[in-house]
Protein backbone atom coordinates (compact mmCIF):
# COMPACT_ATOMS: atom_id res chain seq x y z
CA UNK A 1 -14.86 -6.08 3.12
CA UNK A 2 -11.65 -3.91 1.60
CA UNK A 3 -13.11 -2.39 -1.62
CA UNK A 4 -11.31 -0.76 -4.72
CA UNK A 5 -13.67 1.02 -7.46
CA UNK A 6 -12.76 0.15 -11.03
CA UNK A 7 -13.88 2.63 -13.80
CA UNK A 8 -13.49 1.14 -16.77
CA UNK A 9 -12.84 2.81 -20.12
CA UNK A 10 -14.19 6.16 -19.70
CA UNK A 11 -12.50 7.74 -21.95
CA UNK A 12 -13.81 10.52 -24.80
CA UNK A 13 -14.40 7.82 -27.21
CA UNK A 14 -17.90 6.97 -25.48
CA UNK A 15 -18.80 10.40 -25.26
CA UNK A 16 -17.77 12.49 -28.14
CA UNK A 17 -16.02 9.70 -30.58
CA UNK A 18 -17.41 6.41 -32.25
CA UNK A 19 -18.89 4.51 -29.60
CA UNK A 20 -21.50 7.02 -28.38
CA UNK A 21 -23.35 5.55 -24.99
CA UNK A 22 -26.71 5.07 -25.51
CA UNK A 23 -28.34 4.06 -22.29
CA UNK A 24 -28.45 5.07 -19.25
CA UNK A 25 -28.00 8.67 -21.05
CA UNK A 26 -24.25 9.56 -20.63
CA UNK A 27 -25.28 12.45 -18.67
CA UNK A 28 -26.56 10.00 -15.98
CA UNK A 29 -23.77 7.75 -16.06
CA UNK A 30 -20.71 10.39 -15.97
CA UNK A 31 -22.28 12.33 -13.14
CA UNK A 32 -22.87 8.96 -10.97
CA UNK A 33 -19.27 8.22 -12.32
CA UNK A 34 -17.79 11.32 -10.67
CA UNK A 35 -20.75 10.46 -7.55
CA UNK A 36 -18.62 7.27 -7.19
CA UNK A 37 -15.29 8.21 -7.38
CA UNK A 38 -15.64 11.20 -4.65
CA UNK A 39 -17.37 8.92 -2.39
CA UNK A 40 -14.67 6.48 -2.78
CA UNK A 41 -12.43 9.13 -2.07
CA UNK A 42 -13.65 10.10 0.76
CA UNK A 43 -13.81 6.57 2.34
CA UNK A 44 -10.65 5.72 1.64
CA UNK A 45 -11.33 3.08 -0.83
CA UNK A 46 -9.16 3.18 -3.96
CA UNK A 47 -9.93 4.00 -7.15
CA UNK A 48 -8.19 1.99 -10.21
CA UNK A 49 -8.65 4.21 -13.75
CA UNK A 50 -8.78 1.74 -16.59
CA UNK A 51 -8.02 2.69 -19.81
CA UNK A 52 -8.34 0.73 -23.42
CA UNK A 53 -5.85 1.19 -26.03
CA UNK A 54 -5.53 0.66 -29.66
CA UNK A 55 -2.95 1.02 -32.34
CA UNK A 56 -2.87 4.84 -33.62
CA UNK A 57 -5.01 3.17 -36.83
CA UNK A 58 -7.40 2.16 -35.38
CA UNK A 59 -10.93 3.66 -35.70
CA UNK A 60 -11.68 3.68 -32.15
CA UNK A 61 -9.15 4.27 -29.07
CA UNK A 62 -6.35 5.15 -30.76
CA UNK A 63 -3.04 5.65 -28.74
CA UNK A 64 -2.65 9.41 -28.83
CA UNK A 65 -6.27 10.77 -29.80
CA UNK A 66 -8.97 12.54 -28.14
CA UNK A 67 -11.15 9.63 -27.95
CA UNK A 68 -8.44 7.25 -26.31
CA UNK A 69 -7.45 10.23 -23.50
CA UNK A 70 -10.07 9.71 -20.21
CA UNK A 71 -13.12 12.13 -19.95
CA UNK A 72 -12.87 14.96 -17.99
CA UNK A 73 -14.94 13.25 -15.45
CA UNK A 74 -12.16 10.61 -14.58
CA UNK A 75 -8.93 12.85 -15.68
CA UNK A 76 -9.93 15.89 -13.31
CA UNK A 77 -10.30 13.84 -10.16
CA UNK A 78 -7.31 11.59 -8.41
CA UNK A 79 -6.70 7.92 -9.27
CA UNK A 80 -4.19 5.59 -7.13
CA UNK A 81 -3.77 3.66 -10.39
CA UNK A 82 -3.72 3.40 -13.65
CA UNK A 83 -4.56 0.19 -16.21
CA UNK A 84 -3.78 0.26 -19.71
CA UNK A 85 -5.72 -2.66 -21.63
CA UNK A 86 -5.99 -4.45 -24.60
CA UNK A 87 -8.60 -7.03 -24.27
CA UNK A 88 -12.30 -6.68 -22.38
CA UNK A 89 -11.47 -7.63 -19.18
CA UNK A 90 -9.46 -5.53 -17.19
CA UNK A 91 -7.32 -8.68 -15.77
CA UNK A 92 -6.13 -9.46 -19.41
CA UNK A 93 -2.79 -8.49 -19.54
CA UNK A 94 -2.39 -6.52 -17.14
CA UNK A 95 -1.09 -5.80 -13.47
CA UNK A 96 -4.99 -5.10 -11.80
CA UNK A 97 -4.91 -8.86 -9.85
CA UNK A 98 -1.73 -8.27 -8.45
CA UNK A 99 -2.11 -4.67 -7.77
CA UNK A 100 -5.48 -5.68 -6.05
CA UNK A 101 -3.53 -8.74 -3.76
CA UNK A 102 -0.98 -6.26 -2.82
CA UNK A 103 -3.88 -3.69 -1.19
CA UNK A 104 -5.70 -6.78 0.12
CA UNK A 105 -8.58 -5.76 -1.56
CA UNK A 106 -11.41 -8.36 -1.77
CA UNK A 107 -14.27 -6.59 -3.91
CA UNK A 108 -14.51 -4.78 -6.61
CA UNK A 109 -16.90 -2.37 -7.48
CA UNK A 110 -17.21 -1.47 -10.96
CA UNK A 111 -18.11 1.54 -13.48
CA UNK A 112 -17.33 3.00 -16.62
CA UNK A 113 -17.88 1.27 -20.05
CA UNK A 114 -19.45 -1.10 -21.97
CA UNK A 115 -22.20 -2.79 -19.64
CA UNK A 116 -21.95 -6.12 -22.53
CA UNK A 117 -18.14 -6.26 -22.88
CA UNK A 118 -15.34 -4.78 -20.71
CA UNK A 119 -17.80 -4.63 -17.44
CA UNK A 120 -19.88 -7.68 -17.91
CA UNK A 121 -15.78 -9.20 -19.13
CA UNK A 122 -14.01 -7.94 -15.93
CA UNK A 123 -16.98 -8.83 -13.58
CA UNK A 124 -17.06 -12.36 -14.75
CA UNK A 125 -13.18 -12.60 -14.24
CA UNK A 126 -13.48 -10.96 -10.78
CA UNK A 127 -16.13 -12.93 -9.64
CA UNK A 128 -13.87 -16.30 -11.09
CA UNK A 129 -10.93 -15.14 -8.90
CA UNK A 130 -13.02 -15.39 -5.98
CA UNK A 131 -13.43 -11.60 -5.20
CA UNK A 132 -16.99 -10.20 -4.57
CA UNK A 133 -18.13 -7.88 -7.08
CA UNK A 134 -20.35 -4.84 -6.73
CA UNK A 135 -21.77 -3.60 -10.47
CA UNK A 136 -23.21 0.25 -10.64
CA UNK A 137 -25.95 -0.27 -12.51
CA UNK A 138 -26.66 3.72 -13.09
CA UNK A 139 -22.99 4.50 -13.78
CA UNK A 140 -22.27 2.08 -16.53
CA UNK A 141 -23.61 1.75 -20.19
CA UNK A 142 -23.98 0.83 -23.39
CA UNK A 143 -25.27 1.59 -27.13
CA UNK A 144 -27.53 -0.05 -29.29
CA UNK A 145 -25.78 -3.24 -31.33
CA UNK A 146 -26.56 -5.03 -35.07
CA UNK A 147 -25.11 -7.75 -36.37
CA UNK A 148 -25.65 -10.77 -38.12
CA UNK A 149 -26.82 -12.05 -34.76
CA UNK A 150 -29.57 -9.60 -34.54
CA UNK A 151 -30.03 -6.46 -32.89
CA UNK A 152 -30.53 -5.35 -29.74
CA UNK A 153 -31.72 -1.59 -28.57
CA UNK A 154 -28.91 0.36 -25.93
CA UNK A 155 -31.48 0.20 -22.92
CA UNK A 156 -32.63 -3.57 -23.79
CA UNK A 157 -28.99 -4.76 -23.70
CA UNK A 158 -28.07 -2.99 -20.85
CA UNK A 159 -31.01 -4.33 -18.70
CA UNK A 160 -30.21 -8.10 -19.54
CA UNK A 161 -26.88 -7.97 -18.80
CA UNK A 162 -27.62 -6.35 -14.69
CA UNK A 163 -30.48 -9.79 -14.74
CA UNK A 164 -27.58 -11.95 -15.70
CA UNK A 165 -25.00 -10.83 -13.79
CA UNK A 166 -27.14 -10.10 -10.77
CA UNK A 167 -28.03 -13.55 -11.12
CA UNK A 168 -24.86 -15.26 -10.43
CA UNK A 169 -21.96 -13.06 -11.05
CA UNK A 170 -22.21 -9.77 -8.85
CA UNK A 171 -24.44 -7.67 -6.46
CA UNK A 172 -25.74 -4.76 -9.11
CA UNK A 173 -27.16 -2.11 -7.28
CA UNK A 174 -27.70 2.14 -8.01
CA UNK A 175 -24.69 4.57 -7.28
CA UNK A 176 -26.90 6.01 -4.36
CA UNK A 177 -27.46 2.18 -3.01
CA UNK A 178 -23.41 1.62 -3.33
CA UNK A 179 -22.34 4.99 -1.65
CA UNK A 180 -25.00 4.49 0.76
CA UNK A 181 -23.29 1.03 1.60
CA UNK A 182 -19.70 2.35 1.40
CA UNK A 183 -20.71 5.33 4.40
CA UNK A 184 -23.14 3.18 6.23
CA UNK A 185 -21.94 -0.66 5.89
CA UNK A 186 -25.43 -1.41 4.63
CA UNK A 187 -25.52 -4.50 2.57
CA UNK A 188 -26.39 -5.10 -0.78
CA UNK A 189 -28.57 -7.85 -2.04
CA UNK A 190 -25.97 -10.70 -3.01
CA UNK A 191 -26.09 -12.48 -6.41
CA UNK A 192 -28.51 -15.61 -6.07
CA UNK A 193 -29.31 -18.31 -9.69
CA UNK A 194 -31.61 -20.01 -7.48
CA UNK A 195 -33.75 -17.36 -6.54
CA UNK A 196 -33.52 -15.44 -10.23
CA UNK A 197 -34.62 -18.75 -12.29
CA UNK A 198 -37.57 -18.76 -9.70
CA UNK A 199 -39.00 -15.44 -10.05
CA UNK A 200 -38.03 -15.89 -13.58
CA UNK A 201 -40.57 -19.26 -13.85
CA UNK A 202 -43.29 -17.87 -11.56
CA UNK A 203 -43.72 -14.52 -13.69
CA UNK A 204 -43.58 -16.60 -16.56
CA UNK A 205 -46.55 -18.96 -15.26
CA UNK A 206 -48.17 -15.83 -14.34
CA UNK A 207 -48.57 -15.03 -18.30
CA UNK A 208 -50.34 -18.74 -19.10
């Protein structure tokens, strides 16, 4: 297994801008964020800073404003590269596959922000690619969404989206569980439909 750690968009805009994280509390995720990145550091695993970008209209991630620069968390501590993106996914556009075939790597673990849209985005791509994918469930997140849809609460959204990907797409697992793999070679439990739409229809015959 050659591992590179992705965090995704964690920039001020999620913290102190529009698009204030909801759940986990960003106080969680940014210090399991920085937990991350130091361990990966320290194992020699790279890390890949991701960054989304918007025209300097826009309301949100605007080239050149405090809310598109990277939190202190990410900008303090060493990156061995940088994405710029447009789109969700952090392959759109962008050099990340290649960068990733050069160093071999083969999974990627991933961080940062939104659980429902660049993570859940990227980890879907990755996982289509044919690299394994590791999700940090406790240092990633999300905010409460209405639409004409419906509405969904920050916590509720956050949760289905670890069942679904855990399901099929990628191993989701706690920043403890993923350092704790990364220093030991302890595995984590690997994505499995079969098993989820089981225990899915035996809890649900449980409530008849």
């Amino acid at each position: 297994m050659n591992r590179a750690l992705l965090v995704i968009d964690v920039q001020n805009e999620y913290i102190s801008g529009n698009l204030p994280i909801g759940f986990p509390h960003p106080d969680v995720s940014l210090s399991n964020i920085g937990k991350a990145i130091d361990a990966a550091t320290e194992a020699g695993i790279p890390v890949i800073a991701v960054q989304q970008a918007a025209p300097e209209t826009s309301p949100i991630f605007a080239r050149g404003s405090h809310g598109f620069d990277l939190h202190p968390v990410v900008g303090s501590r060493g990156h061995d590269h940088l994405v710029e993106k447009t789109l969700p996914s952090c392959f759109t556009g962008t050099d990340l596959a290649e960068w990733l075939t050069a160093h071999d790597v083969d999974t990627v673990a991933i961080s940062g922000y939104m659980t429902q849209n660049c993570d859940e985005s990227t980890a879907r791509d990755a996982a289509h690619r044919g690299l394994k994918v590791e999700f940090l469930a406790d240092a990633t997140g999300t905010l409460a969404m209405s639409n004409e849809a419906g509405s969904l609460g920050a916590e509720q959204l956050h949760t289905a989206v670890l069942v679904v990907l855990q399901s099929r797409f990628a191993s989701v697992v706690s920043t403890a569980e993923w350092i704790d793999a990364v220093q030991h070679g302890s595995p984590v439990p690997k994505p499995d439909i079969f098993r989820s739409t089981q225990a899915g229809r035996d809890a649900a015959a449980d409530l008849v």
